[in-house]
Protein backbone atom coordinates (compact mmCIF):
# COMPACT_ATOMS: atom_id res chain seq x y z
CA UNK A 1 83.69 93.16 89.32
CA UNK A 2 81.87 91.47 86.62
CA UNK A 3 79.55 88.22 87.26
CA UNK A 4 79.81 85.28 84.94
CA UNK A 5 76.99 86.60 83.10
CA UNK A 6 78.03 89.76 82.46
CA UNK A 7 81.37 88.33 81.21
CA UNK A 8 79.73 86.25 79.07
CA UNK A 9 77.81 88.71 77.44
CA UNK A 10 80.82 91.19 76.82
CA UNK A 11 82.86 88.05 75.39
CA UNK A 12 79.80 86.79 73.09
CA UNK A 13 78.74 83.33 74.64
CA UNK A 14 76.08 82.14 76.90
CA UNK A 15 76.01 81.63 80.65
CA UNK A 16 76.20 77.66 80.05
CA UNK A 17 79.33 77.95 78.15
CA UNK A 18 81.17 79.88 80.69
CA UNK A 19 80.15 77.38 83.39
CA UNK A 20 81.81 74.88 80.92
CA UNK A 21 84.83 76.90 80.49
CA UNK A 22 84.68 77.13 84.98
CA UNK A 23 84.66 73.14 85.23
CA UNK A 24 87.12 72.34 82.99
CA UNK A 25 84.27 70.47 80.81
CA UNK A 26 84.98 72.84 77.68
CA UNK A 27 88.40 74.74 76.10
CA UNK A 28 87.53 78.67 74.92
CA UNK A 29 89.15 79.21 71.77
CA UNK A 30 92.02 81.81 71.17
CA UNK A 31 89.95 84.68 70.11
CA UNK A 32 87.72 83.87 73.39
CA UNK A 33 90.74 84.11 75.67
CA UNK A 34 92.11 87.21 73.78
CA UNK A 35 88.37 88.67 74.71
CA UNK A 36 88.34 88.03 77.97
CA UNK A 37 91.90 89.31 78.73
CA UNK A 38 91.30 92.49 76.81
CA UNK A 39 87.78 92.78 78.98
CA UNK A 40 89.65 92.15 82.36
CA UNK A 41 93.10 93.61 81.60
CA UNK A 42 94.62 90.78 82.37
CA UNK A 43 97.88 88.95 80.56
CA UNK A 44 96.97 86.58 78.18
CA UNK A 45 98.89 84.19 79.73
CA UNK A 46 97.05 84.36 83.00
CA UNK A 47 94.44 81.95 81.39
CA UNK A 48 96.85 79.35 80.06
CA UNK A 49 98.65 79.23 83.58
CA UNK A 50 98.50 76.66 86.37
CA UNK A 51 95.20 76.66 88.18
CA UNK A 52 95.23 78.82 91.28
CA UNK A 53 94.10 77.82 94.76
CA UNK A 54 91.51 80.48 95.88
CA UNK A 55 90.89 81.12 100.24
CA UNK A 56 88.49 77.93 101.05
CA UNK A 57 85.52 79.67 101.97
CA UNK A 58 84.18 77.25 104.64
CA UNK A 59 87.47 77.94 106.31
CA UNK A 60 87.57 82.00 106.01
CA UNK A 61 86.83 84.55 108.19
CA UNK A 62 84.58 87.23 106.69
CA UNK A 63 83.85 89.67 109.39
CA UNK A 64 80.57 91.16 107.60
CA UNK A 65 79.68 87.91 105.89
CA UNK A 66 75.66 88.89 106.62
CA UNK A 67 76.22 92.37 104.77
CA UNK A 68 78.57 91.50 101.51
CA UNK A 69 76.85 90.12 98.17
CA UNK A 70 78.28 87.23 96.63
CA UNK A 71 80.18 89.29 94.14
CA UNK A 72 82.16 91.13 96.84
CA UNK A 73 82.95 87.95 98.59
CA UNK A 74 84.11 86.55 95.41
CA UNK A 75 86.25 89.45 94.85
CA UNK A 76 88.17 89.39 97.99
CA UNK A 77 88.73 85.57 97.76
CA UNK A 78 90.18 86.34 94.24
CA UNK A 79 92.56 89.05 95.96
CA UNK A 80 93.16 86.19 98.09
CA UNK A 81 93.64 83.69 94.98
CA UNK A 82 96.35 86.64 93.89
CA UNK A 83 97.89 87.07 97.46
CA UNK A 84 98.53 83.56 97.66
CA UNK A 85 100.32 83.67 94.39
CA UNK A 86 102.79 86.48 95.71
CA UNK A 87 103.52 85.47 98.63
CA UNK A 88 104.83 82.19 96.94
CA UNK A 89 106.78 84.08 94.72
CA UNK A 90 108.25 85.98 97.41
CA UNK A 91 108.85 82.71 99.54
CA UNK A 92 110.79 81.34 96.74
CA UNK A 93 113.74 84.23 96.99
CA UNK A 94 113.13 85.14 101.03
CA UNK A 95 113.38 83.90 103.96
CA UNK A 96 110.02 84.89 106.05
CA UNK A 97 110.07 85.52 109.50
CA UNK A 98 108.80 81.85 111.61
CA UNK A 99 105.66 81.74 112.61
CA UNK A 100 104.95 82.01 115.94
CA UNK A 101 100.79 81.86 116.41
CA UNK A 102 99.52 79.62 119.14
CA UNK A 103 96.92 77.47 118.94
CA UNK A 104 94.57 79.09 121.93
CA UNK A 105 90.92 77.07 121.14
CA UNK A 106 91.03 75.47 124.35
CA UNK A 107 90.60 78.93 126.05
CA UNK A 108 86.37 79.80 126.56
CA UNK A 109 87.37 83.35 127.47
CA UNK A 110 88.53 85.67 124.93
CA UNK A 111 90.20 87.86 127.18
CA UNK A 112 92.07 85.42 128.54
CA UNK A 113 93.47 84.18 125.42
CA UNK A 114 94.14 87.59 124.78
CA UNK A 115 96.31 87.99 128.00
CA UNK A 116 97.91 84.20 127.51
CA UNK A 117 99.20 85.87 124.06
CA UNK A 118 100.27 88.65 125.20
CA UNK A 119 101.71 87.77 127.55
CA UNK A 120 103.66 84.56 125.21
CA UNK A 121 104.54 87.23 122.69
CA UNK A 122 106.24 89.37 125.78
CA UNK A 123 103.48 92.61 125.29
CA UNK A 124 102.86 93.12 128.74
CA UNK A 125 100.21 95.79 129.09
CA UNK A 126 101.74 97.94 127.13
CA UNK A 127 99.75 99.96 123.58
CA UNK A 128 100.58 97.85 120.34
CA UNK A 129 102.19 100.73 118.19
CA UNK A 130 101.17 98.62 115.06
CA UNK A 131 99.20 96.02 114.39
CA UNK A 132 100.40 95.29 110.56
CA UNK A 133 104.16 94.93 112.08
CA UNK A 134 103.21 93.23 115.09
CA UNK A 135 101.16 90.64 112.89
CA UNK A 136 104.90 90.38 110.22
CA UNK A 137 106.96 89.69 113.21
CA UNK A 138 104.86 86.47 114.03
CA UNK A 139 104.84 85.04 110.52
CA UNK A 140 101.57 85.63 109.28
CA UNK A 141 101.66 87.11 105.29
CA UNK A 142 99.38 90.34 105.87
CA UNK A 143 97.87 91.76 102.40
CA UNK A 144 95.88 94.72 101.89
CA UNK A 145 92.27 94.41 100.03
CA UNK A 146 91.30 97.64 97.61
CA UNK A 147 87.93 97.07 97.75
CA UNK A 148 86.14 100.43 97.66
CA UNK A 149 83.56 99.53 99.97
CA UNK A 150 83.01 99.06 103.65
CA UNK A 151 81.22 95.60 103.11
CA UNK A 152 84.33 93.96 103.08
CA UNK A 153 86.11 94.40 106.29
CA UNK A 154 89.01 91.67 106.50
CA UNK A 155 88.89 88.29 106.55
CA UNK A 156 91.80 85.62 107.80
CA UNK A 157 92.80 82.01 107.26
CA UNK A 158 95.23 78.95 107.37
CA UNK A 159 96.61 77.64 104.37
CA UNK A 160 99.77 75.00 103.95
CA UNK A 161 100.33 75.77 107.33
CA UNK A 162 100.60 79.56 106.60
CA UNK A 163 98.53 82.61 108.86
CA UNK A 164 96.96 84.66 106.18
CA UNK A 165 95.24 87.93 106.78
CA UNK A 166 93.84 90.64 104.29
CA UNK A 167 93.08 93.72 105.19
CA UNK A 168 90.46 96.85 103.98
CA UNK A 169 92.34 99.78 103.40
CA UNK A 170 89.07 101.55 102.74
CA UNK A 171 88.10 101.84 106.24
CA UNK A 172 89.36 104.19 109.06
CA UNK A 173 92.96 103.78 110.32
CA UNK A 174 91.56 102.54 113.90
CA UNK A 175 89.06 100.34 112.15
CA UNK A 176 91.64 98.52 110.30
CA UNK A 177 94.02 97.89 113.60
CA UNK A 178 90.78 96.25 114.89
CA UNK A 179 90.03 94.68 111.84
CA UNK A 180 93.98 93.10 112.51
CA UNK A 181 93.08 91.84 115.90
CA UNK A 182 90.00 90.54 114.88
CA UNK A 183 91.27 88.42 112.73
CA UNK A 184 94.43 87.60 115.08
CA UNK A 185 91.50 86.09 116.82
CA UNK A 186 90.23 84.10 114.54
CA UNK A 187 93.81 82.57 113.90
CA UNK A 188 94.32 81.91 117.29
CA UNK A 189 90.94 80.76 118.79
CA UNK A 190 89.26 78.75 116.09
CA UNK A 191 92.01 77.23 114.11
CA UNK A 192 90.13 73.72 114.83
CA UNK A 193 86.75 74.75 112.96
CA UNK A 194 84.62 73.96 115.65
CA UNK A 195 82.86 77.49 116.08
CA UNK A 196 81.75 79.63 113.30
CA UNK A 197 79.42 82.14 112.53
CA UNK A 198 78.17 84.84 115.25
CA UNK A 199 79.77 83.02 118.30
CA UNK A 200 83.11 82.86 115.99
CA UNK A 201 82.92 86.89 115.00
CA UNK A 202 81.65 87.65 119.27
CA UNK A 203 84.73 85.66 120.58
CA UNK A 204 86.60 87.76 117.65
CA UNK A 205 85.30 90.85 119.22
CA UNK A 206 86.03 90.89 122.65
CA UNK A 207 89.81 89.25 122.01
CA UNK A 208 90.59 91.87 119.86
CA UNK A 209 89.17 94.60 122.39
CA UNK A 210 91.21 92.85 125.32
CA UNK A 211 94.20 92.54 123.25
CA UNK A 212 94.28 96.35 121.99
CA UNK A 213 93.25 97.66 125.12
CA UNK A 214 94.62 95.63 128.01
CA UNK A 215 92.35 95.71 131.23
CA UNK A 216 95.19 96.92 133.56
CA UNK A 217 96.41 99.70 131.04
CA UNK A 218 93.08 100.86 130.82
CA UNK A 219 91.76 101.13 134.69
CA UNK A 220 95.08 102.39 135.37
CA UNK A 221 95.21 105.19 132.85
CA UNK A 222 91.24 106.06 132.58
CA UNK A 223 90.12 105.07 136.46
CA UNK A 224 87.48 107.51 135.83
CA UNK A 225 85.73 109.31 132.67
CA UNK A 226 83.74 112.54 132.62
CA UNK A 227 83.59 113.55 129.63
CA UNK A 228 84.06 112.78 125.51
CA UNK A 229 86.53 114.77 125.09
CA UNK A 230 88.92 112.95 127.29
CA UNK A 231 88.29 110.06 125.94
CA UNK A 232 89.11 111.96 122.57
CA UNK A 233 92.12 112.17 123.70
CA UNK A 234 92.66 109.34 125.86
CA UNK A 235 91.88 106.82 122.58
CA UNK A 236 95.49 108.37 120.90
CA UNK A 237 97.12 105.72 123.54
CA UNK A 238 95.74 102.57 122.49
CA UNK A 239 95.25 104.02 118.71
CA UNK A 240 91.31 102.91 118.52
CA UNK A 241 88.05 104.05 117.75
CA UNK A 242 86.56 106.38 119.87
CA UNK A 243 83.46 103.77 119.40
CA UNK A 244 85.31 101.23 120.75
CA UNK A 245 87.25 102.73 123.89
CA UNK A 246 83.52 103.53 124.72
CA UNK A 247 82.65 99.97 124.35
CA UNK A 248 85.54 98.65 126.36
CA UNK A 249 85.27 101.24 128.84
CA UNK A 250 81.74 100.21 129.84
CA UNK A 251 82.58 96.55 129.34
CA UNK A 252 85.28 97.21 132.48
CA UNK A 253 82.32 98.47 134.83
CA UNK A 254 84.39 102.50 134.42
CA UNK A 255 81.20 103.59 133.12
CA UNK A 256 77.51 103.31 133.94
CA UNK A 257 74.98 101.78 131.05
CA UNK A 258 73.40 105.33 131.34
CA UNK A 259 76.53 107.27 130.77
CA UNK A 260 77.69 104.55 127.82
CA UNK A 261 74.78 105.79 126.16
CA UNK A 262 75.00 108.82 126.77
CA UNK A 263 78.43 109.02 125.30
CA UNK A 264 77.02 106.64 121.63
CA UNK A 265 74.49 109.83 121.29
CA UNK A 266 77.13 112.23 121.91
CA UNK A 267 79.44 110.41 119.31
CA UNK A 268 76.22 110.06 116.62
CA UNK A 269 75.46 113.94 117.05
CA UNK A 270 78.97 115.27 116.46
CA UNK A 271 79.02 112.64 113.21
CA UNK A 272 82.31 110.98 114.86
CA UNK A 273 80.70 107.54 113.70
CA UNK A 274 80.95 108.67 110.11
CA UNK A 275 84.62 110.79 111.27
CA UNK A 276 87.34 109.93 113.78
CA UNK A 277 88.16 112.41 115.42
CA UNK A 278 91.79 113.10 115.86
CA UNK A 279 92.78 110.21 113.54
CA UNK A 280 95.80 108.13 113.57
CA UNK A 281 98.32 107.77 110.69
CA UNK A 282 97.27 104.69 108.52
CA UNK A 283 99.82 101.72 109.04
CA UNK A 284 102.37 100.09 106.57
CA UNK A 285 103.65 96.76 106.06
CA UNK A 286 107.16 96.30 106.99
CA UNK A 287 108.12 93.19 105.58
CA UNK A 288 106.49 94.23 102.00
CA UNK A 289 108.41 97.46 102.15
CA UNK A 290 112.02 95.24 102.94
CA UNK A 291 111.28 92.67 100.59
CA UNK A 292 110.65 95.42 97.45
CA UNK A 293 113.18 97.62 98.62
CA UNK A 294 115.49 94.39 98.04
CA UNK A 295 114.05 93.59 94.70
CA UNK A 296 114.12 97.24 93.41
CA UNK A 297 117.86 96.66 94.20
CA UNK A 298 117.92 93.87 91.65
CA UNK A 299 116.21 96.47 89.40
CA UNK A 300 112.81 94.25 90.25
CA UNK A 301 109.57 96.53 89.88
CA UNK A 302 105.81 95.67 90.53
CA UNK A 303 105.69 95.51 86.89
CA UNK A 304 108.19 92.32 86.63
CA UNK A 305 106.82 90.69 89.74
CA UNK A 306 103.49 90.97 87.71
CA UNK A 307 104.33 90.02 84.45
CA UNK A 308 106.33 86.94 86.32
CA UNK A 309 103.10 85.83 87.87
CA UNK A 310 101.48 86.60 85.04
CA UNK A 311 98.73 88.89 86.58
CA UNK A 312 98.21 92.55 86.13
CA UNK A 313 100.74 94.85 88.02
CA UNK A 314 97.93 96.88 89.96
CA UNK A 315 96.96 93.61 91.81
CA UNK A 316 100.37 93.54 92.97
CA UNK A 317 100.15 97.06 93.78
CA UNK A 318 96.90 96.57 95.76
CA UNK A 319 97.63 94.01 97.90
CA UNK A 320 101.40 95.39 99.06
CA UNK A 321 99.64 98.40 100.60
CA UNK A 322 100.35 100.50 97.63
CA UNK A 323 104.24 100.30 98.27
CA UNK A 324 105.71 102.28 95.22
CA UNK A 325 109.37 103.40 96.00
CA UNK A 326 112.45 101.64 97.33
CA UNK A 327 112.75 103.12 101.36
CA UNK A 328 116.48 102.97 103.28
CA UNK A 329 116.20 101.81 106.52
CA UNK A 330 118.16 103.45 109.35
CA UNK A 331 120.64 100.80 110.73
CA UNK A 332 120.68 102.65 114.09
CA UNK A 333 117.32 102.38 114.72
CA UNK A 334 116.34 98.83 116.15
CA UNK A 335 112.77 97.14 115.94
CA UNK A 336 112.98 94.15 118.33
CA UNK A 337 109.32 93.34 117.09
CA UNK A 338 110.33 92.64 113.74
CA UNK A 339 112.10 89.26 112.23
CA UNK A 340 114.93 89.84 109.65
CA UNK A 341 113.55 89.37 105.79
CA UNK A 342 116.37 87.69 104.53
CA UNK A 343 117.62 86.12 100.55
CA UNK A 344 117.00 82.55 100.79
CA UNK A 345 120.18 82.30 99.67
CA UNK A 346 121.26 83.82 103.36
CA UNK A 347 122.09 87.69 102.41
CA UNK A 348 120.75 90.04 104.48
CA UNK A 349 118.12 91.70 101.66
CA UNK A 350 117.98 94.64 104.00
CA UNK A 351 119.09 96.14 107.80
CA UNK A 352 116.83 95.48 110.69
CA UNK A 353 114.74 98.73 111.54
């Protein structure tokens, strides 16, 4: 991503100019614009479009806000910018399914809130088989982020009245289902503002630990641990790190704080911090994949979504998870988890999974 002065120098004017051209105080001139959307790829008629609302940063999650440089936090909020811009588009044709996320600040225990929604949303203790789907079914607008780096985990906020979360499809599978519940967290527990930064991300933490891994399901599947390797295997059932079973095992008194560490030296010396070991299948956006499929019908492509919204047809790409071809969905097969995407005109766009 370039920086406004690194623009500026590939288009030919100074820093103080661009800052003009940012506040409105100055017009660029054709040839400028036809610069700038030859440097960034973008339609030409991006810059003579409405001005878009970009994720209010005071009111975002970012999950590693003390590791990401101002650039990469500017590039996710202009994903964000993009996302917001789709899912408009989308709005304007579809019915959504309703949102259904609670407003749980009053709760001081994470875990509890975790239980209370799981216990709303009719979970039980059971494994969440996917986070992404889970999220759909309750109305939030989940995007995916292409940022090729780490630094950016997820971040989550309200908007209109609308659950937003984006999602790092650079990191691990498990990573990115925690990532999901981590910012579930965030859009339950501190929709009022009033805590932020480290307290926000800790409460974050442990409800998306309790809500992956339910206490019950856990002492009454792993009452006792000997060994990595069954926890290896044991981590397949909630679909999580092997880091963080370890964590949440030891939180739950199942382990002793010698054997925890014991078990974060193992994990460092067989490199399973840098590699998960027996890792999970990376999951997909339902909704996106309905709501395409229905437009491909219509002989709609990323390519005329983009050029509609006047942006370039990989950002489209990038934040639908990479959907690329048209799926039919198996009318026997039901998915009680998952709301009907519907025409706003009232046609069924697609069968329920």
């Amino acid at each position: 991503m370039l920086n406004k002065k690194e623009l500026a120098s590939l288009v030919g004017i100074n820093s103080h100019t661009a800052t003009l051209w940012e506040k409105g105080e100055t017009e660029p001139t054709l040839e400028n614009v036809e610069t700038c959307a030859r440097i960034l790829n973008f339609p030409k008629a991006f810059f003579y479009g409405p001005d878009i609302d970009e994720p209010d940063i005071e009111a975002t999650s970012f999950r590693s806000q003390t590791s990401m440089t101002a650039s990469m936090r500017d590039a996710a909020c202009a994903a964000g910018a993009i996302g917001f811009l789709i899912s408009d588009w989308v709005e304007k044709q579809f019915n959504m399914p309703e949102i259904k996320i609670p407003d749980l600040h009053l709760y001081d225990d994470p875990e509890a809130a975790a239980r209370t929604l799981r216990q709303e949303w009719g979970l039980g203790e059971k494994p969440i088989s996917n986070m992404i789907q889970l999220l759909e079914s309750k109305g939030v607008r989940v995007f995916s982020l292409a940022e090729n780096t780490a630094k950016v985990n997820a971040y989550a906020l309200w908007k209109d009245g609308k659950p937003y979360v984006f999602l790092n499809t650079f990191k691990s599978a498990e990573s990115s289902r925690f990532d999901a519940a981590h910012e579930l967290a965030h859009l339950v527990l501190h929709q009022d503002g009033s805590v932020t930064g480290r307290e926000a991300e800790d409460q974050a933490n442990r409800f998306a630990s309790a809500f992956l891994m339910p206490k019950g399901d856990i002492l009454s599947a792993l009452p006792r641990v000997y060994s990595l390797d069954q926890l290896i295997t044991a981590k397949l059932r909630w679909r999580v790190s092997l880091a963080a079973l370890n964590y949440r095992i030891h939180k739950l008194g199942i382990t002793t704080d010698w054997k925890y560490r014991d078990f974060c030296i193992e994990i460092a010396k067989r490199k399973y911090n840098k590699s998960e070991p027996k890792g999970i299948e990376r999951e997909k956006s339902i909704v996106w994949q309905k709501v395409l499929t229905a437009l491909w019908s219509d002989k709609m492509t990323h390519k005329a979504i983009a050029d509609d919204l006047s942006v370039r047809e990989s950002e489209v790409s990038d934040l639908l998870f990479g959907v690329l071809s048209p799926v039919v969905f198996d009318k026997t097969i039901p998915n009680p988890m998952l709301s009907l995407v519907e025409k706003s005109d009232g046609e069924s766009s697609q069968a329920q999974t």
